[in-house]
PDB file of N, CA and C in Angstrom:
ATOM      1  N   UNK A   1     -73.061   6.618 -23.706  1.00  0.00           N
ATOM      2  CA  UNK A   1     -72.606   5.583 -22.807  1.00  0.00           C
ATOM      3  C   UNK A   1     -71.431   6.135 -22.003  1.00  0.00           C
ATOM      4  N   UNK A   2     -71.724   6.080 -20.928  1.00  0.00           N
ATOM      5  CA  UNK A   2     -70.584   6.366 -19.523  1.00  0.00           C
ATOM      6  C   UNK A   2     -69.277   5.510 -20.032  1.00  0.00           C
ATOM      7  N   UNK A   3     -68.180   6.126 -19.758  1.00  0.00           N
ATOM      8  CA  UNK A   3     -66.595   5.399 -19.797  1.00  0.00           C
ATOM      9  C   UNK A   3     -66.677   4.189 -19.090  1.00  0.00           C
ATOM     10  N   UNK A   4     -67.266   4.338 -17.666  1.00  0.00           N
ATOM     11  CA  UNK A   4     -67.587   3.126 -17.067  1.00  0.00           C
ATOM     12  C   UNK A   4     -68.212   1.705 -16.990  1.00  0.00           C
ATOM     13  N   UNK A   5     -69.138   2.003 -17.528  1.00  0.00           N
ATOM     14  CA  UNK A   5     -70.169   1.279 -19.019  1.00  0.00           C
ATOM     15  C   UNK A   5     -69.490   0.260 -20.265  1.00  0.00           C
ATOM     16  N   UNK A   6     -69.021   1.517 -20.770  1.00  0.00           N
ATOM     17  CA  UNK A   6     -67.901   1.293 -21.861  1.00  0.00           C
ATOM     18  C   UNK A   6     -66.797  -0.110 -21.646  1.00  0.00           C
ATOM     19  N   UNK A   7     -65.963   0.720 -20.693  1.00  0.00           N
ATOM     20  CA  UNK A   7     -64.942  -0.313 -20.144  1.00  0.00           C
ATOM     21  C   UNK A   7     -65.659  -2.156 -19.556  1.00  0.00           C
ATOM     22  N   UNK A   8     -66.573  -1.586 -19.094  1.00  0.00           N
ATOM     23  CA  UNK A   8     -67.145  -3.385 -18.490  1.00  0.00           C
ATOM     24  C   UNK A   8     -67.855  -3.741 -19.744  1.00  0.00           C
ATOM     25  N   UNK A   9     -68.410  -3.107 -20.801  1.00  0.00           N
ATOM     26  CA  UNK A   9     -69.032  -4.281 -21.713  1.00  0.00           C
ATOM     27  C   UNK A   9     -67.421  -4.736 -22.556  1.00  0.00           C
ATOM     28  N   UNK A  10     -66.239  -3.769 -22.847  1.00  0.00           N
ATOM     29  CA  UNK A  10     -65.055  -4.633 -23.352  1.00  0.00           C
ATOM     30  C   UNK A  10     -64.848  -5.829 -22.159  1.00  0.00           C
ATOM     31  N   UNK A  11     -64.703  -5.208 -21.177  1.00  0.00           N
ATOM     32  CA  UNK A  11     -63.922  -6.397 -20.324  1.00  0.00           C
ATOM     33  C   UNK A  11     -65.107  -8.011 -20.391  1.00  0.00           C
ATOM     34  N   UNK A  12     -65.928  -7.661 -20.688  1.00  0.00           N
ATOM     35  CA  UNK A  12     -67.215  -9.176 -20.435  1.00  0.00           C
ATOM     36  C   UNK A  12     -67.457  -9.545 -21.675  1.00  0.00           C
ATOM     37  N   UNK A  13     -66.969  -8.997 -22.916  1.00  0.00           N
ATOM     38  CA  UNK A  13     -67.282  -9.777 -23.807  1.00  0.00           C
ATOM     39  C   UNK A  13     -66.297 -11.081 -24.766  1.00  0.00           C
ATOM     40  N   UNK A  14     -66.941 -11.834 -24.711  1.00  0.00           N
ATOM     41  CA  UNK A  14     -66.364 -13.336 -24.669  1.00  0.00           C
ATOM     42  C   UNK A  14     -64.896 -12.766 -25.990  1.00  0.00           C
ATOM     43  N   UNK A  15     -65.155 -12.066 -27.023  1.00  0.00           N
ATOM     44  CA  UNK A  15     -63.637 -11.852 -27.386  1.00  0.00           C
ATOM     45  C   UNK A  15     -62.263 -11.346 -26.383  1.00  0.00           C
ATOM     46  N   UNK A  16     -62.491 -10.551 -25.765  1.00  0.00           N
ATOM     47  CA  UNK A  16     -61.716 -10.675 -24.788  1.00  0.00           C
ATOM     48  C   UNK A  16     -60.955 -11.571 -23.727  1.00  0.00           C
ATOM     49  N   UNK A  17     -61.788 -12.385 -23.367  1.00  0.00           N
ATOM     50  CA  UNK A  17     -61.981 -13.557 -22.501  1.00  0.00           C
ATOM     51  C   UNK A  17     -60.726 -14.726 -23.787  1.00  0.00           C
ATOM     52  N   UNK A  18     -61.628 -14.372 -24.825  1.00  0.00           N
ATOM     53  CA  UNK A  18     -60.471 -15.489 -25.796  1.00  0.00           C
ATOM     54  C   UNK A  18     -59.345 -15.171 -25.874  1.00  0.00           C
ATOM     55  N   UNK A  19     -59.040 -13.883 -26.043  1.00  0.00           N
ATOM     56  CA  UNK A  19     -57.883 -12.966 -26.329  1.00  0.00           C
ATOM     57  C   UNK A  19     -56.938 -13.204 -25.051  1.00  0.00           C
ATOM     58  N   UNK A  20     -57.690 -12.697 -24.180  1.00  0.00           N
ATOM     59  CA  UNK A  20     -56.996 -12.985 -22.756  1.00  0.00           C
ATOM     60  C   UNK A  20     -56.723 -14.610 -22.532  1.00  0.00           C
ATOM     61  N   UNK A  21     -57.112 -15.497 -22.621  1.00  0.00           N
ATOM     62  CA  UNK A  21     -56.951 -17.118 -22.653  1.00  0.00           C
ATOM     63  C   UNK A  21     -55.762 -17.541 -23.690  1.00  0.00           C
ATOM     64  N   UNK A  22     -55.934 -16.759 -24.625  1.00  0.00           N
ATOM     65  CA  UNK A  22     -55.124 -17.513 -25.459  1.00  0.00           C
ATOM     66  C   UNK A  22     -53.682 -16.799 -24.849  1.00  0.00           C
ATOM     67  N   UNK A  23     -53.006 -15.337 -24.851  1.00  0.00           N
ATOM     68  CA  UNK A  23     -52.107 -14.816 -25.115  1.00  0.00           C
ATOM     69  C   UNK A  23     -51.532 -15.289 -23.855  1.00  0.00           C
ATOM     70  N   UNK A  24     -52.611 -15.941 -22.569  1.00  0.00           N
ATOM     71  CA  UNK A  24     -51.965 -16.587 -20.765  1.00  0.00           C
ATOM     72  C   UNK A  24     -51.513 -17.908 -21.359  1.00  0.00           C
ATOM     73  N   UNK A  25     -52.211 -18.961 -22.383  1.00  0.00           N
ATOM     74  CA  UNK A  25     -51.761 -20.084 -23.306  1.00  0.00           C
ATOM     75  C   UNK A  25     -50.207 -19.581 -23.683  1.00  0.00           C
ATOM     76  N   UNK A  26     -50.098 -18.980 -24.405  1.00  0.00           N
ATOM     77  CA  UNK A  26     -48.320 -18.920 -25.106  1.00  0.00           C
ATOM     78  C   UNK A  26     -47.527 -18.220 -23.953  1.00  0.00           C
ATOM     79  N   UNK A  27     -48.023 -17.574 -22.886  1.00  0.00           N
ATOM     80  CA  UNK A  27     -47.230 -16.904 -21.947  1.00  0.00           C
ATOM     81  C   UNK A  27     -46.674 -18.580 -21.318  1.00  0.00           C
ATOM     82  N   UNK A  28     -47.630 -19.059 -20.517  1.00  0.00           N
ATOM     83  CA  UNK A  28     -47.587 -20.115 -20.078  1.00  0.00           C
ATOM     84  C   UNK A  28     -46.450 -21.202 -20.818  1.00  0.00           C
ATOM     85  N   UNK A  29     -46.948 -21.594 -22.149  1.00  0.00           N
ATOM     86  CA  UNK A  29     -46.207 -22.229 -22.690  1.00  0.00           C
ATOM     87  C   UNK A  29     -44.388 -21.893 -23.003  1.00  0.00           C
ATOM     88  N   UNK A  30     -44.199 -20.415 -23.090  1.00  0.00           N
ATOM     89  CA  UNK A  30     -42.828 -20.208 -23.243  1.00  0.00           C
ATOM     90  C   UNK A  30     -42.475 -20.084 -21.923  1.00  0.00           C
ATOM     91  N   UNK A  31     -42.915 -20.253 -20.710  1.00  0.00           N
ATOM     92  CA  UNK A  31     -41.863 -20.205 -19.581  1.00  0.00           C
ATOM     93  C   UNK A  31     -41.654 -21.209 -19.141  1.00  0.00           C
ATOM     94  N   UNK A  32     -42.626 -22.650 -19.598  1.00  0.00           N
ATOM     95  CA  UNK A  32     -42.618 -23.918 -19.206  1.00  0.00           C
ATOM     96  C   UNK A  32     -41.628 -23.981 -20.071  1.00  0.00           C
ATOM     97  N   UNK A  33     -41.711 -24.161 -21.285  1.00  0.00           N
ATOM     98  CA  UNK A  33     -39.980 -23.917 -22.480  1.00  0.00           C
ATOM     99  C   UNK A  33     -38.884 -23.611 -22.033  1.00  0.00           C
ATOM    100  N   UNK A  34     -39.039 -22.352 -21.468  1.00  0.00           N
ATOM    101  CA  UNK A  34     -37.899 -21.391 -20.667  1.00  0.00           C
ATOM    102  C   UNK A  34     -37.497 -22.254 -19.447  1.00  0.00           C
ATOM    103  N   UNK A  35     -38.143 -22.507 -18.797  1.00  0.00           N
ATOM    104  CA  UNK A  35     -37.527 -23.403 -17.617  1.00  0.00           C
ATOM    105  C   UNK A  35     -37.010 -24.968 -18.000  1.00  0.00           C
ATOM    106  N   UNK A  36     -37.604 -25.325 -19.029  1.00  0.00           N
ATOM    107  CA  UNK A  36     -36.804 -26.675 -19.353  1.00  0.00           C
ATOM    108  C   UNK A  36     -35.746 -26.553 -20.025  1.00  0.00           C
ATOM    109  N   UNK A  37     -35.096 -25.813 -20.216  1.00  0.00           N
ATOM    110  CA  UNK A  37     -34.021 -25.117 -21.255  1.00  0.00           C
ATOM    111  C   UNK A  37     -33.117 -25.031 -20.187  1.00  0.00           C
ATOM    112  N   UNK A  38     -33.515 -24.490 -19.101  1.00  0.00           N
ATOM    113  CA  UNK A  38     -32.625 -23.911 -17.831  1.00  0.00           C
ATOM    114  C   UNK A  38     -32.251 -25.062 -16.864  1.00  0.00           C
ATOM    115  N   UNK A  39     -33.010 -26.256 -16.691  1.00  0.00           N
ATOM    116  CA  UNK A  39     -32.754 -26.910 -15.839  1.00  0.00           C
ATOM    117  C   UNK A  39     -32.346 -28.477 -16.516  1.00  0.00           C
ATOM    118  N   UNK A  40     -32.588 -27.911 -18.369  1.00  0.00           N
ATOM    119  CA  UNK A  40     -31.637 -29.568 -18.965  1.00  0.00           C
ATOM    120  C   UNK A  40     -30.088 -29.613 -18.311  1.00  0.00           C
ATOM    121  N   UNK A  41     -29.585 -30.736 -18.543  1.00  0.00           N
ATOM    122  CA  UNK A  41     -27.817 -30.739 -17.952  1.00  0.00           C
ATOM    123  C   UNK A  41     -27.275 -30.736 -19.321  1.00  0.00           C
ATOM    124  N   UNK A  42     -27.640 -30.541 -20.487  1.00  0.00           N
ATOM    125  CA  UNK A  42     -27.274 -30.561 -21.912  1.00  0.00           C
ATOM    126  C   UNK A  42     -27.970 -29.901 -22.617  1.00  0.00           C
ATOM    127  N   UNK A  43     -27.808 -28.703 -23.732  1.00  0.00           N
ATOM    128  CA  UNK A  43     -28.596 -28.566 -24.116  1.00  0.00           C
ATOM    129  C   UNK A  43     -29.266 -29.479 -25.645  1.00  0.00           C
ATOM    130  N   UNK A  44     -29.930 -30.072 -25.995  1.00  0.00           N
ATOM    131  CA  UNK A  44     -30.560 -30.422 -26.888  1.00  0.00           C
ATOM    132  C   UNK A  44     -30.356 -29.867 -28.336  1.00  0.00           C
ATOM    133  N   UNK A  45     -30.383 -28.679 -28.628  1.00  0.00           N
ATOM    134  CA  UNK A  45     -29.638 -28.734 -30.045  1.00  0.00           C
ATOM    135  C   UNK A  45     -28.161 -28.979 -30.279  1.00  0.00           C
ATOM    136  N   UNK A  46     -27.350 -29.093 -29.027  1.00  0.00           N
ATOM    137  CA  UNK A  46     -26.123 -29.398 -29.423  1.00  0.00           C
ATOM    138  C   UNK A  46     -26.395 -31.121 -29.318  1.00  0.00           C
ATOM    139  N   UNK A  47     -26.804 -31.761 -28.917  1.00  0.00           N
ATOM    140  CA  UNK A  47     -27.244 -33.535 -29.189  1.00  0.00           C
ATOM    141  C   UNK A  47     -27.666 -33.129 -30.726  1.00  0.00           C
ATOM    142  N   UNK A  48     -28.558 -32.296 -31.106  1.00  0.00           N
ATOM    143  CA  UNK A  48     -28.701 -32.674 -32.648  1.00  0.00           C
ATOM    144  C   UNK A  48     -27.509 -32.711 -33.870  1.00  0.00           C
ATOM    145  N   UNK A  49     -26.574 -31.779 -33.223  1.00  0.00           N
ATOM    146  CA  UNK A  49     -25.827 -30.927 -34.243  1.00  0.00           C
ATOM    147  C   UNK A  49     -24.716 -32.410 -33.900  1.00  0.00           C
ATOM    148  N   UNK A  50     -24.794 -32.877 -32.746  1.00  0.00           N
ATOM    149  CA  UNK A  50     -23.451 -33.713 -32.676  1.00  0.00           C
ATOM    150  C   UNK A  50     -24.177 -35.386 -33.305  1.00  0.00           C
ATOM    151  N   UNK A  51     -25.056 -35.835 -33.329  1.00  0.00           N
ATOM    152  CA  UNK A  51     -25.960 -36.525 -34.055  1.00  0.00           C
ATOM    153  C   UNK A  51     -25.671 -36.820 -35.585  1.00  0.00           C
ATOM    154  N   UNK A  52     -25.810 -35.090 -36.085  1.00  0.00           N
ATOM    155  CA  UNK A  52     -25.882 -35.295 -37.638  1.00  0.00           C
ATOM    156  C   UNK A  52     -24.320 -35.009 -37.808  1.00  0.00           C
ATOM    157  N   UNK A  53     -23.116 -34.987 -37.040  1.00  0.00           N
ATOM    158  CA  UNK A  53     -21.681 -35.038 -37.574  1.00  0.00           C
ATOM    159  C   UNK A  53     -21.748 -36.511 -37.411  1.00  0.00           C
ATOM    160  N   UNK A  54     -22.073 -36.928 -36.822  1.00  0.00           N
ATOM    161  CA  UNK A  54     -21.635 -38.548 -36.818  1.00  0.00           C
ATOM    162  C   UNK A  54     -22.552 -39.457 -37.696  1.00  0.00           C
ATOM    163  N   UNK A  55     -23.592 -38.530 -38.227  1.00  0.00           N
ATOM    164  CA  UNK A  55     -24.079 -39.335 -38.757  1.00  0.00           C
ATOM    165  C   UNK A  55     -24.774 -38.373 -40.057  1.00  0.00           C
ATOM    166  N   UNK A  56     -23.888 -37.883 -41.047  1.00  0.00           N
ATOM    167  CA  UNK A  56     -23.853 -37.130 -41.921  1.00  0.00           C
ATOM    168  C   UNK A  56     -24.852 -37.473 -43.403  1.00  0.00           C
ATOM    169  N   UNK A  57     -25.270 -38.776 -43.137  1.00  0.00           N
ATOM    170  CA  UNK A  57     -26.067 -39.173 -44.326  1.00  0.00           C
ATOM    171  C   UNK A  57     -27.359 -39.172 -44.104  1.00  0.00           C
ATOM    172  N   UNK A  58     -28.063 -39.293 -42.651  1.00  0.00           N
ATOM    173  CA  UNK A  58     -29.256 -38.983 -42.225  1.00  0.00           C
ATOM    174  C   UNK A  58     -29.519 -37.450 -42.440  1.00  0.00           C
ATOM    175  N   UNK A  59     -29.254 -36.541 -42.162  1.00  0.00           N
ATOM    176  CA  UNK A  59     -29.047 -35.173 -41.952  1.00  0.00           C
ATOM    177  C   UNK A  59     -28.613 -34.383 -43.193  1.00  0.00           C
ATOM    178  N   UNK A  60     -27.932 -34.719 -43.696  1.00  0.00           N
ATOM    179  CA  UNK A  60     -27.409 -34.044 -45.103  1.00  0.00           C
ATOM    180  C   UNK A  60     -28.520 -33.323 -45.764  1.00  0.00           C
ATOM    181  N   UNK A  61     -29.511 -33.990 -46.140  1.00  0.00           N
ATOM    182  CA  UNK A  61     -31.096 -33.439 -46.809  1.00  0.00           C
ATOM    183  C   UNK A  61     -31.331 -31.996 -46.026  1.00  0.00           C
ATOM    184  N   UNK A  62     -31.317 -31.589 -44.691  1.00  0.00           N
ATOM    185  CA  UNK A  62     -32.216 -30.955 -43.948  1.00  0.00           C
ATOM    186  C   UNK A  62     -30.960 -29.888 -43.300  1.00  0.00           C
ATOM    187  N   UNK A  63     -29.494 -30.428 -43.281  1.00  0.00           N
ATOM    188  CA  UNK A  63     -28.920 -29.066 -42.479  1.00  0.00           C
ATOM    189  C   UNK A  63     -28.080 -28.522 -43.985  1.00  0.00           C
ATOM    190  N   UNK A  64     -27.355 -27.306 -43.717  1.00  0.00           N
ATOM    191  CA  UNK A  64     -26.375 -26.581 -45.098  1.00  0.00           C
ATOM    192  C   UNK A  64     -25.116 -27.612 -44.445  1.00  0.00           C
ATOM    193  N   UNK A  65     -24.636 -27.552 -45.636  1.00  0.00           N
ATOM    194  CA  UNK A  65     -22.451 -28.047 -45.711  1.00  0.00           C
ATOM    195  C   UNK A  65     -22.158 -27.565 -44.558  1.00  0.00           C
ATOM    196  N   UNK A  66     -22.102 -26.647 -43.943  1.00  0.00           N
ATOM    197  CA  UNK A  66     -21.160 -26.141 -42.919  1.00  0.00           C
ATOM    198  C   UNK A  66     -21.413 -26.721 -41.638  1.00  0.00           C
ATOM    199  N   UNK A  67     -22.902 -26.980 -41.198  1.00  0.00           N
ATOM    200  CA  UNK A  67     -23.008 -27.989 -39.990  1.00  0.00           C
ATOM    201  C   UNK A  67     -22.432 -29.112 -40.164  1.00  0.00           C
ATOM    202  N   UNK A  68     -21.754 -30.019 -41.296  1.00  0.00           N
ATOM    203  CA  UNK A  68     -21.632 -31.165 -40.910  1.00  0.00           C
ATOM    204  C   UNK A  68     -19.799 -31.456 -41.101  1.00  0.00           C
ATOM    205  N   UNK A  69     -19.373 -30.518 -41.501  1.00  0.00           N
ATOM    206  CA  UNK A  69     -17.803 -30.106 -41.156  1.00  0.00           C
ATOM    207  C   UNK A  69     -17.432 -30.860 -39.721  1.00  0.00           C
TER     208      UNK A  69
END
């Protein structure tokens, strides 16, 4: 089988196609992430962290002693 051959039955076969779909899926998904991160006016884990100081009995179970100092 020719290199040329070779190369187009990888590129057409449906594992690829998945491979390629999925890895454009998490690309996709972390820059939609990445840009909402960039354009919050707050970031969101500091609302959590300031959340469970004020409210130390909800939270206690799930963060260590030192977050709620």
């Amino acid at each position: 089988m020719s290199m040329k051959k070779y190369i187009r039955a990888i590129l057409i076969h449906p594992v690829t196609h998945f491979n390629i779909l999925s890895i454009g899926l998490l690309i996709m998904i972390q820059t939609f992430h990445n840009y909402a991160h960039y354009k919050m006016e707050h970031d969101i884990h500091g609302v959590v962290r300031k959340y469970c100081r004020e409210k130390p009995y909800e939270c206690a179970k799930y963060l260590p002693e030192n977050l709620l100092k």
